[in-house]
Structures are given as C-alpha cells and as structure tokens.
PDB file of N, CA and C in Angstrom:
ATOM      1  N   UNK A   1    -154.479 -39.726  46.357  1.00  0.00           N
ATOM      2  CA  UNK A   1    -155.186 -39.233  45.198  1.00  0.00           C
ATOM      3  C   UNK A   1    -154.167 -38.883  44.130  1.00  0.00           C
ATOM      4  N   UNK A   2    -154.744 -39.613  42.696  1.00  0.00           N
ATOM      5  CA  UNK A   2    -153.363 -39.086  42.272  1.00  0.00           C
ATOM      6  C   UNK A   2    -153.643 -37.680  41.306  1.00  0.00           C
ATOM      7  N   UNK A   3    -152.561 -37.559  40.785  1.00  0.00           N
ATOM      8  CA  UNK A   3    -152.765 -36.147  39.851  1.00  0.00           C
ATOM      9  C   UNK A   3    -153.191 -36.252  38.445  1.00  0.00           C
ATOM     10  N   UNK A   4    -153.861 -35.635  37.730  1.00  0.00           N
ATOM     11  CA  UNK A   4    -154.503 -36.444  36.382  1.00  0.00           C
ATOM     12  C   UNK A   4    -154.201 -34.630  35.901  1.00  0.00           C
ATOM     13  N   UNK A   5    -153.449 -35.081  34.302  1.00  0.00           N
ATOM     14  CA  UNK A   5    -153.420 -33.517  33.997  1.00  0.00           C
ATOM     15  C   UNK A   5    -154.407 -33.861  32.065  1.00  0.00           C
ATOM     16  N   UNK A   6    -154.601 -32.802  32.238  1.00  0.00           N
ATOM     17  CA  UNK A   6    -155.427 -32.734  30.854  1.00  0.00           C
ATOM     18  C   UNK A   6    -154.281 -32.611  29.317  1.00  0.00           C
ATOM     19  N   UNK A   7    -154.693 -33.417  28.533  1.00  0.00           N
ATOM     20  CA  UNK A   7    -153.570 -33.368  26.836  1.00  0.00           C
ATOM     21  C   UNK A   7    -154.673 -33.284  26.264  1.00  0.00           C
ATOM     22  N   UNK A   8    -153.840 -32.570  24.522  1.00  0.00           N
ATOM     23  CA  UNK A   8    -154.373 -32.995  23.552  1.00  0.00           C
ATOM     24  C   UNK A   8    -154.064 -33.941  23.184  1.00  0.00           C
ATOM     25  N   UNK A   9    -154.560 -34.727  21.701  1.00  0.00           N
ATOM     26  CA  UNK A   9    -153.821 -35.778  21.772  1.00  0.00           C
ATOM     27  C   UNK A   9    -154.508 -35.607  19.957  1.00  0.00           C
ATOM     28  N   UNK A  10    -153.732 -36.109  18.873  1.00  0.00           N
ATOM     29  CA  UNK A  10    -154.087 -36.305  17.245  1.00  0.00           C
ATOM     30  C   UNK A  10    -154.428 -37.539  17.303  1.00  0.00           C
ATOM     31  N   UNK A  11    -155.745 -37.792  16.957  1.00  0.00           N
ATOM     32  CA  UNK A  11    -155.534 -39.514  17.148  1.00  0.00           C
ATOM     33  C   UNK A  11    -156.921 -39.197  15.140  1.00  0.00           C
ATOM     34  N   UNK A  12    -156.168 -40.224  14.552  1.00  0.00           N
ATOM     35  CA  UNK A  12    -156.661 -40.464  13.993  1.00  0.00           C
ATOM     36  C   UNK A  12    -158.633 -41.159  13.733  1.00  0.00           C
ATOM     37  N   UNK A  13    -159.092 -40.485  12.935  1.00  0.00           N
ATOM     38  CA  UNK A  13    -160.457 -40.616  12.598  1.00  0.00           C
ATOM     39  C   UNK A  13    -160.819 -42.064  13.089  1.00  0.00           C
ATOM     40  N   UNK A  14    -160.292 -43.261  12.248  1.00  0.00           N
ATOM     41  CA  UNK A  14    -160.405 -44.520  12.600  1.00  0.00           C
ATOM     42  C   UNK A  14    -160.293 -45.249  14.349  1.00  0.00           C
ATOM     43  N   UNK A  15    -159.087 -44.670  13.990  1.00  0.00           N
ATOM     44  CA  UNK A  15    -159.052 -45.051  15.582  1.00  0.00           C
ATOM     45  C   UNK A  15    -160.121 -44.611  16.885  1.00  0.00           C
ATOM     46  N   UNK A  16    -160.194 -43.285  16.583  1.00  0.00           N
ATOM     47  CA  UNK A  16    -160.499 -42.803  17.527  1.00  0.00           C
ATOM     48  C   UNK A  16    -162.544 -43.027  17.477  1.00  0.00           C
ATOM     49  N   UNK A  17    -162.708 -43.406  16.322  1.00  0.00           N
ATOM     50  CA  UNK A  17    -164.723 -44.372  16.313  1.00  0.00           C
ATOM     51  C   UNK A  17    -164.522 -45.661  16.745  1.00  0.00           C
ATOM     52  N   UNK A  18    -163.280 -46.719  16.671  1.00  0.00           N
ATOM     53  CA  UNK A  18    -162.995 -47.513  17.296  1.00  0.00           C
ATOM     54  C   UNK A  18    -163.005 -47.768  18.571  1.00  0.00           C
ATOM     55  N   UNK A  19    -162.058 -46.413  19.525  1.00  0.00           N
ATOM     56  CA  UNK A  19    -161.815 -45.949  20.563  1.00  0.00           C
ATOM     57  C   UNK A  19    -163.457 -46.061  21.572  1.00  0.00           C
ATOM     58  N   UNK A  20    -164.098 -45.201  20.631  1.00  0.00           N
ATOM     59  CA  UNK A  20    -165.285 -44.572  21.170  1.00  0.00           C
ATOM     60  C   UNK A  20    -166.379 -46.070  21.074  1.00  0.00           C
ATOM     61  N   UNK A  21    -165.950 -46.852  20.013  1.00  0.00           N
ATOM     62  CA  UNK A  21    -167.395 -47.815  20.019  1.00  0.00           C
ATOM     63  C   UNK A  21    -166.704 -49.264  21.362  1.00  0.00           C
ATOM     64  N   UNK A  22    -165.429 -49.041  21.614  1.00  0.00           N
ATOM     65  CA  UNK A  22    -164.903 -49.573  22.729  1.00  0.00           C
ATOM     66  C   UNK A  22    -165.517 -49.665  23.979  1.00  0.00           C
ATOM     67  N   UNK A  23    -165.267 -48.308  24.320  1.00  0.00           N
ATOM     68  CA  UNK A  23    -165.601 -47.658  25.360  1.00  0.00           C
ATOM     69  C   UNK A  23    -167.051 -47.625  25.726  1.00  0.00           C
ATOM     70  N   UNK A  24    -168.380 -47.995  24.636  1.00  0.00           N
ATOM     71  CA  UNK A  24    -169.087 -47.741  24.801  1.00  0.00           C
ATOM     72  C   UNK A  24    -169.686 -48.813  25.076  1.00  0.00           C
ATOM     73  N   UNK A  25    -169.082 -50.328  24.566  1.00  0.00           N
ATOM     74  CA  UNK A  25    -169.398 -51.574  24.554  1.00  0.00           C
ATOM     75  C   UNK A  25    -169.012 -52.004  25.882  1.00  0.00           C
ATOM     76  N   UNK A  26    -167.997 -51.476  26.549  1.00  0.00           N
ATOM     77  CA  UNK A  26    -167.592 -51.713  27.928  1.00  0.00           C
ATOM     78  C   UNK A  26    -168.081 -50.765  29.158  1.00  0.00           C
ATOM     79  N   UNK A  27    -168.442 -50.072  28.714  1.00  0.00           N
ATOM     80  CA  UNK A  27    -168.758 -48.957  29.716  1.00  0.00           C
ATOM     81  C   UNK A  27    -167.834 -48.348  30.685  1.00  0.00           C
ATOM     82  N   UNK A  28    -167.153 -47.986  30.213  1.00  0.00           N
ATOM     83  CA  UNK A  28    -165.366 -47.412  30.447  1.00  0.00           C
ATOM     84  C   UNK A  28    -165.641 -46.168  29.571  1.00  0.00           C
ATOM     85  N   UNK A  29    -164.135 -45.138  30.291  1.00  0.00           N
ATOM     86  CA  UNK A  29    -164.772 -43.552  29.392  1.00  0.00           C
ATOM     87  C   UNK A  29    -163.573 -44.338  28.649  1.00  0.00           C
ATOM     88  N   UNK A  30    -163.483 -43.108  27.718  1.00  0.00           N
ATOM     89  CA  UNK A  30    -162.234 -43.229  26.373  1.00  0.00           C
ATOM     90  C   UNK A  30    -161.104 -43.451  26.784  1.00  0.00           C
ATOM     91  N   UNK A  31    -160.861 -41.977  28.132  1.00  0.00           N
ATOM     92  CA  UNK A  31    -159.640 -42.091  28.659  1.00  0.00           C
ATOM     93  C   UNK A  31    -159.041 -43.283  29.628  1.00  0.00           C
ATOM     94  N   UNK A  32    -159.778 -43.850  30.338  1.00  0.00           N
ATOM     95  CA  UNK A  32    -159.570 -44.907  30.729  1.00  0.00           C
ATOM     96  C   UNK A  32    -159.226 -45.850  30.139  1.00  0.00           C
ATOM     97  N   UNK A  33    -159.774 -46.246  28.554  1.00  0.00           N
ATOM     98  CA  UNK A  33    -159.154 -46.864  27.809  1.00  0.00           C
ATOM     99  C   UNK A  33    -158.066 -46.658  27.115  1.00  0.00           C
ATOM    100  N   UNK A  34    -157.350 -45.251  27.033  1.00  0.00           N
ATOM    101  CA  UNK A  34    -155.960 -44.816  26.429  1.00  0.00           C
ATOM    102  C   UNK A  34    -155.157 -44.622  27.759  1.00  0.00           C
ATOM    103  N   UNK A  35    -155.404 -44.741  28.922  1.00  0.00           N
ATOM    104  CA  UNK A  35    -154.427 -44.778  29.794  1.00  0.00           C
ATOM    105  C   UNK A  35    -154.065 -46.135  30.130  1.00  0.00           C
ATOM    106  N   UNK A  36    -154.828 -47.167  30.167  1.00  0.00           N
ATOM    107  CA  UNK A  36    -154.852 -48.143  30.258  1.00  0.00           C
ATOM    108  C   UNK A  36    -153.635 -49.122  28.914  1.00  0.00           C
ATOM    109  N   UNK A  37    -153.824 -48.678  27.856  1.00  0.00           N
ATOM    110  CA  UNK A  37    -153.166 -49.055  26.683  1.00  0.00           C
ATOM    111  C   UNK A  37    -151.870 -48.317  26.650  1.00  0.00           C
ATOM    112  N   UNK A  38    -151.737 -47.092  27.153  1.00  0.00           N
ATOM    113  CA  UNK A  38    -150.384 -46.530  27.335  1.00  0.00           C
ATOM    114  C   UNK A  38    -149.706 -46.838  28.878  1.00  0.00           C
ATOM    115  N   UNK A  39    -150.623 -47.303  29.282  1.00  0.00           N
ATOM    116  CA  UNK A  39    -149.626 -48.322  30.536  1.00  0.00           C
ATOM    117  C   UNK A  39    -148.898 -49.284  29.877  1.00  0.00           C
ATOM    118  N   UNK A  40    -149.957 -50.253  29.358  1.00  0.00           N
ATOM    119  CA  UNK A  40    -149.573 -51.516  28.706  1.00  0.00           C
ATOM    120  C   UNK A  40    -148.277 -51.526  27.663  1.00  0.00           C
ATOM    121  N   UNK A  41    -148.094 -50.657  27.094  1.00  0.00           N
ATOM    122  CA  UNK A  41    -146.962 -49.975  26.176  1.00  0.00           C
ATOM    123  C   UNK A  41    -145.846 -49.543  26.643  1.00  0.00           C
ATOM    124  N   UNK A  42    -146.074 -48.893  28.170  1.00  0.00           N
ATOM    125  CA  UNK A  42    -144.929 -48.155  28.622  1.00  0.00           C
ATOM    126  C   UNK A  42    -144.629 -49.409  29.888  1.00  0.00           C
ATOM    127  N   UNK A  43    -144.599 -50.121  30.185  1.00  0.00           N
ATOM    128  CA  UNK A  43    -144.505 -51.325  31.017  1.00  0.00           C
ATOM    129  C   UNK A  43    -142.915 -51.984  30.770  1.00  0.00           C
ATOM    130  N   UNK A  44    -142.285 -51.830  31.335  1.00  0.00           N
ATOM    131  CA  UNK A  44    -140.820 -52.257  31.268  1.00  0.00           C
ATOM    132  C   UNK A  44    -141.119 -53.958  30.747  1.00  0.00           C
ATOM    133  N   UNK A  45    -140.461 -54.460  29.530  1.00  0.00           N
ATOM    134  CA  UNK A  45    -140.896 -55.563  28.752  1.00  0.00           C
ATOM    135  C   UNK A  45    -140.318 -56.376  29.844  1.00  0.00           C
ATOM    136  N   UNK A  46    -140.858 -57.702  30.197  1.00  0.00           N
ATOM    137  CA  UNK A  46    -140.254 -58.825  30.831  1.00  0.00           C
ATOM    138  C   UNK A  46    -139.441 -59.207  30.437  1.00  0.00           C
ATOM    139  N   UNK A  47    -138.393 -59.889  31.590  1.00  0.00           N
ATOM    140  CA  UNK A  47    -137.469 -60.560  31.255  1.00  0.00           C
ATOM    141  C   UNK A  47    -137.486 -61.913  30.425  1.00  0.00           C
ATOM    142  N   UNK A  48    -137.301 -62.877  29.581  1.00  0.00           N
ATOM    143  CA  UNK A  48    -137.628 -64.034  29.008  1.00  0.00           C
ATOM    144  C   UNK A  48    -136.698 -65.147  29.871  1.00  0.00           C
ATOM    145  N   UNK A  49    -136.959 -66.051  29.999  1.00  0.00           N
ATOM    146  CA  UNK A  49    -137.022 -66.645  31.359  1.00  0.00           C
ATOM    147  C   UNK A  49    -136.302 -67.787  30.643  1.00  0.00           C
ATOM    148  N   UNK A  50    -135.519 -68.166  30.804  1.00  0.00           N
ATOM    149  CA  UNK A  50    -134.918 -69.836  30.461  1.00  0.00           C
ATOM    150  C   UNK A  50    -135.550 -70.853  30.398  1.00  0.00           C
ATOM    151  N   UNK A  51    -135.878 -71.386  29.491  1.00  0.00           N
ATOM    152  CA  UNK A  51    -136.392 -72.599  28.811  1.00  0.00           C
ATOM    153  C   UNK A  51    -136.246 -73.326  29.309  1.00  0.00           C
ATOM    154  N   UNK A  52    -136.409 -74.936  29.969  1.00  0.00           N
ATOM    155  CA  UNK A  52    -135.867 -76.025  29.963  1.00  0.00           C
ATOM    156  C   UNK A  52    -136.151 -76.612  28.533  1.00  0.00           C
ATOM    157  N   UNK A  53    -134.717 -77.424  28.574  1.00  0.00           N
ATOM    158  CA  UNK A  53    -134.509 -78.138  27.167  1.00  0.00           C
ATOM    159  C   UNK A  53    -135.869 -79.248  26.701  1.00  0.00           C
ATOM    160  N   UNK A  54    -135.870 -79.693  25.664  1.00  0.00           N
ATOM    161  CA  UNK A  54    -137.070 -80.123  25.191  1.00  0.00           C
ATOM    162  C   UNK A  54    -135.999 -81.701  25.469  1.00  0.00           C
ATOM    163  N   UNK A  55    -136.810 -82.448  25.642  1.00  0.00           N
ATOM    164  CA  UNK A  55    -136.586 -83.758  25.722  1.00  0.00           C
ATOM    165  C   UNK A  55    -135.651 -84.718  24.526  1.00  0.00           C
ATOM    166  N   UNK A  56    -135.158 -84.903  24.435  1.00  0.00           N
ATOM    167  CA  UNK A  56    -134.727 -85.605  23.242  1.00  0.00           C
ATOM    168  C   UNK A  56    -134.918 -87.311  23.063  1.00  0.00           C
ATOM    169  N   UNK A  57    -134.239 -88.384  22.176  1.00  0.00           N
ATOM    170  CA  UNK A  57    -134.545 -89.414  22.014  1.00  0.00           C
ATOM    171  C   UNK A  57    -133.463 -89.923  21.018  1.00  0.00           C
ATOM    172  N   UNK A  58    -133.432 -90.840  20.621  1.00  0.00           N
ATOM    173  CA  UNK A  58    -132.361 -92.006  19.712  1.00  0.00           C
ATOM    174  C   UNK A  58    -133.936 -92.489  18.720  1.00  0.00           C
ATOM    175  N   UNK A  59    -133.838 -92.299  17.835  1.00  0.00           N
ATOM    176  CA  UNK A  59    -134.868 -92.844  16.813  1.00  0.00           C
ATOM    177  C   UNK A  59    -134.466 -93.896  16.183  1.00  0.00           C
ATOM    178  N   UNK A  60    -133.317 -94.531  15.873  1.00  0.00           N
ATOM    179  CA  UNK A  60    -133.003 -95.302  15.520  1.00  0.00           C
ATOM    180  C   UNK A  60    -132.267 -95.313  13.944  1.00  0.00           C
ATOM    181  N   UNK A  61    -131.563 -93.846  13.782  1.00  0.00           N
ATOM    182  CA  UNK A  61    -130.906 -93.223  12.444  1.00  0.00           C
ATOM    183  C   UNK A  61    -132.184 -93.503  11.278  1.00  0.00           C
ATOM    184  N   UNK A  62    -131.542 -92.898  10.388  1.00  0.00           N
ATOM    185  CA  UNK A  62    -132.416 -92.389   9.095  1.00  0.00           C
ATOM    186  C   UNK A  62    -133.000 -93.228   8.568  1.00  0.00           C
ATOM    187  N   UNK A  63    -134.210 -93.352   8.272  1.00  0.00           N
ATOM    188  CA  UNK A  63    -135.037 -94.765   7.562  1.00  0.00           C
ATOM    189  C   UNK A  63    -135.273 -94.340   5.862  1.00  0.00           C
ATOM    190  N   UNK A  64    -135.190 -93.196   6.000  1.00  0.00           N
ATOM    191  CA  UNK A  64    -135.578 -92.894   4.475  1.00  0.00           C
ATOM    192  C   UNK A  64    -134.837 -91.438   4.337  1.00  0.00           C
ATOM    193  N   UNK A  65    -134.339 -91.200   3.030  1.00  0.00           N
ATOM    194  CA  UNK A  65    -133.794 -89.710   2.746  1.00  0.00           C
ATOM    195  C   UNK A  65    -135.144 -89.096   2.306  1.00  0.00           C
ATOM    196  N   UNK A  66    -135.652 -88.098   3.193  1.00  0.00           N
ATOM    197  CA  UNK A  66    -137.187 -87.142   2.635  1.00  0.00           C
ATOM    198  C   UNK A  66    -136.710 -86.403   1.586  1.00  0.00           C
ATOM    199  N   UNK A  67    -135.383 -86.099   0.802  1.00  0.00           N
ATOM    200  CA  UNK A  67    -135.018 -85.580  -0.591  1.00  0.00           C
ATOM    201  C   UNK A  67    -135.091 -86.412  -1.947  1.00  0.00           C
ATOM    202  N   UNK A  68    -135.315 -87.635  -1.431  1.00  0.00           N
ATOM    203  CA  UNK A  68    -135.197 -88.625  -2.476  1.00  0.00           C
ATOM    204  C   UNK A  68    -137.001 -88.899  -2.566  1.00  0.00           C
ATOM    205  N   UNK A  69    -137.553 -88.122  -3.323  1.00  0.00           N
ATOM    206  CA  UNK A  69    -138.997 -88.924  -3.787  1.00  0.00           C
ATOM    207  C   UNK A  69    -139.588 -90.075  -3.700  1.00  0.00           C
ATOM    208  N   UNK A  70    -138.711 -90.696  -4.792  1.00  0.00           N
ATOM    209  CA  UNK A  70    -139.091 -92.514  -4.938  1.00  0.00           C
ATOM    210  C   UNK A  70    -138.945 -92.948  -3.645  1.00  0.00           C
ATOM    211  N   UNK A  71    -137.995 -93.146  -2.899  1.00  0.00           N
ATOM    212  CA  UNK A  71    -137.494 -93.333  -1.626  1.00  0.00           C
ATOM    213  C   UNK A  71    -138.586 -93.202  -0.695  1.00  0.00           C
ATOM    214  N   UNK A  72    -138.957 -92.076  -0.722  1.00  0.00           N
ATOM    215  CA  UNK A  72    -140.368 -91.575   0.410  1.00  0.00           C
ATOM    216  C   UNK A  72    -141.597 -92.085   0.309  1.00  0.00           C
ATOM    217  N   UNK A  73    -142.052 -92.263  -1.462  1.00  0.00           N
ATOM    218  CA  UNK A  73    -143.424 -93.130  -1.599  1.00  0.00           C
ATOM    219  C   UNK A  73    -142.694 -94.342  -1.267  1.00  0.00           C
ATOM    220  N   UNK A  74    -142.012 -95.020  -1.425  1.00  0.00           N
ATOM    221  CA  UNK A  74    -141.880 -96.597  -1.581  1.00  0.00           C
ATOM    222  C   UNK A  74    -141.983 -96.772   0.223  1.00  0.00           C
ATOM    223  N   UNK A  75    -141.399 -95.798   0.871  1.00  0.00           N
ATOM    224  CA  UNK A  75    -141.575 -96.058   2.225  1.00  0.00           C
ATOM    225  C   UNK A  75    -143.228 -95.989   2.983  1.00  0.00           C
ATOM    226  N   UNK A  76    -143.495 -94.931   1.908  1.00  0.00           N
ATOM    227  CA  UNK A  76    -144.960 -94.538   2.996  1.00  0.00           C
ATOM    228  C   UNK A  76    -145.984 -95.016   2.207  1.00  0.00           C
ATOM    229  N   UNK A  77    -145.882 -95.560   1.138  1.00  0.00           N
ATOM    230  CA  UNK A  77    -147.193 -96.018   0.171  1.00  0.00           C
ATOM    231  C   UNK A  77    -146.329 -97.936   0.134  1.00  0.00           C
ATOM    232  N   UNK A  78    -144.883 -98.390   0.192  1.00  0.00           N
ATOM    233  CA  UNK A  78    -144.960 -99.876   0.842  1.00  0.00           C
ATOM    234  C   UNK A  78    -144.740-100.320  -0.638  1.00  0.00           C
ATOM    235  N   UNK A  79    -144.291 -99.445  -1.911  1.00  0.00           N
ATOM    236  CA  UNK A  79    -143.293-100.154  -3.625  1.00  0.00           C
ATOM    237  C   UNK A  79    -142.663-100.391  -2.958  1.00  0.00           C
TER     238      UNK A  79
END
C-alpha cells in the first residue's frame, strides 16, 4: 500500500477547468490526472538510441544548377 500525502498546489484558473473537464470526460479524479502527468515529467528522459545510416546512392552528378533559374525551367518545362 503505498503512502499518498495531501499538497496544496496554485494551479492556475485555466488550467485547472481544463483539468476538471478532463477528468470528467474520462472518469478519472483530478488527482489521478496530475499524478499521472507529474510522473510523465519526472521520468528519467530516454536514452536516444543510434540511428542506422540512411541508405545512400550515385545519382549520376549534377544535371542542372537549382541556383540558375533559366537552367531549371529549360530542364523541367524541356526550352
């Protein structure tokens, strides 16, 4: 059984009709929903895990400079 101790707590107006129309939509008390969210908060952040590299490829070098305008329509509109 565990030990549950009683706080105050300042929670702002907004939040706390938010809080309440939460709780009421789920059928959960309040506190269950602020212990629950201050778990989620106090939760030692995960480690980020190593990527494998993204695949790469040979395209066949530059077909068009995308800084050069004319260059880009004549390629993709075929002047």
């Amino acid at each position: 059984m565990g030990f549950h101790m009683k706080t105050t707590l300042v929670i702002d107006d907004r939040v706390m009709a938010h809080l309440k129309r939460e709780a009421a939509r789920t059928g959960r008390t309040m506190s269950d929903l602020v212990e629950d969210a201050l778990r989620r908060l106090l939760e030692p952040t995960r480690e980020v895990r190593d990527l494998h590299p993204l695949p790469s490829f040979k395209s066949g070098g530059v077909l068009v400079d995308i800084a050069d305008r004319e260059a880009l329509y004549r390629a993709v509109e075929g002047r």
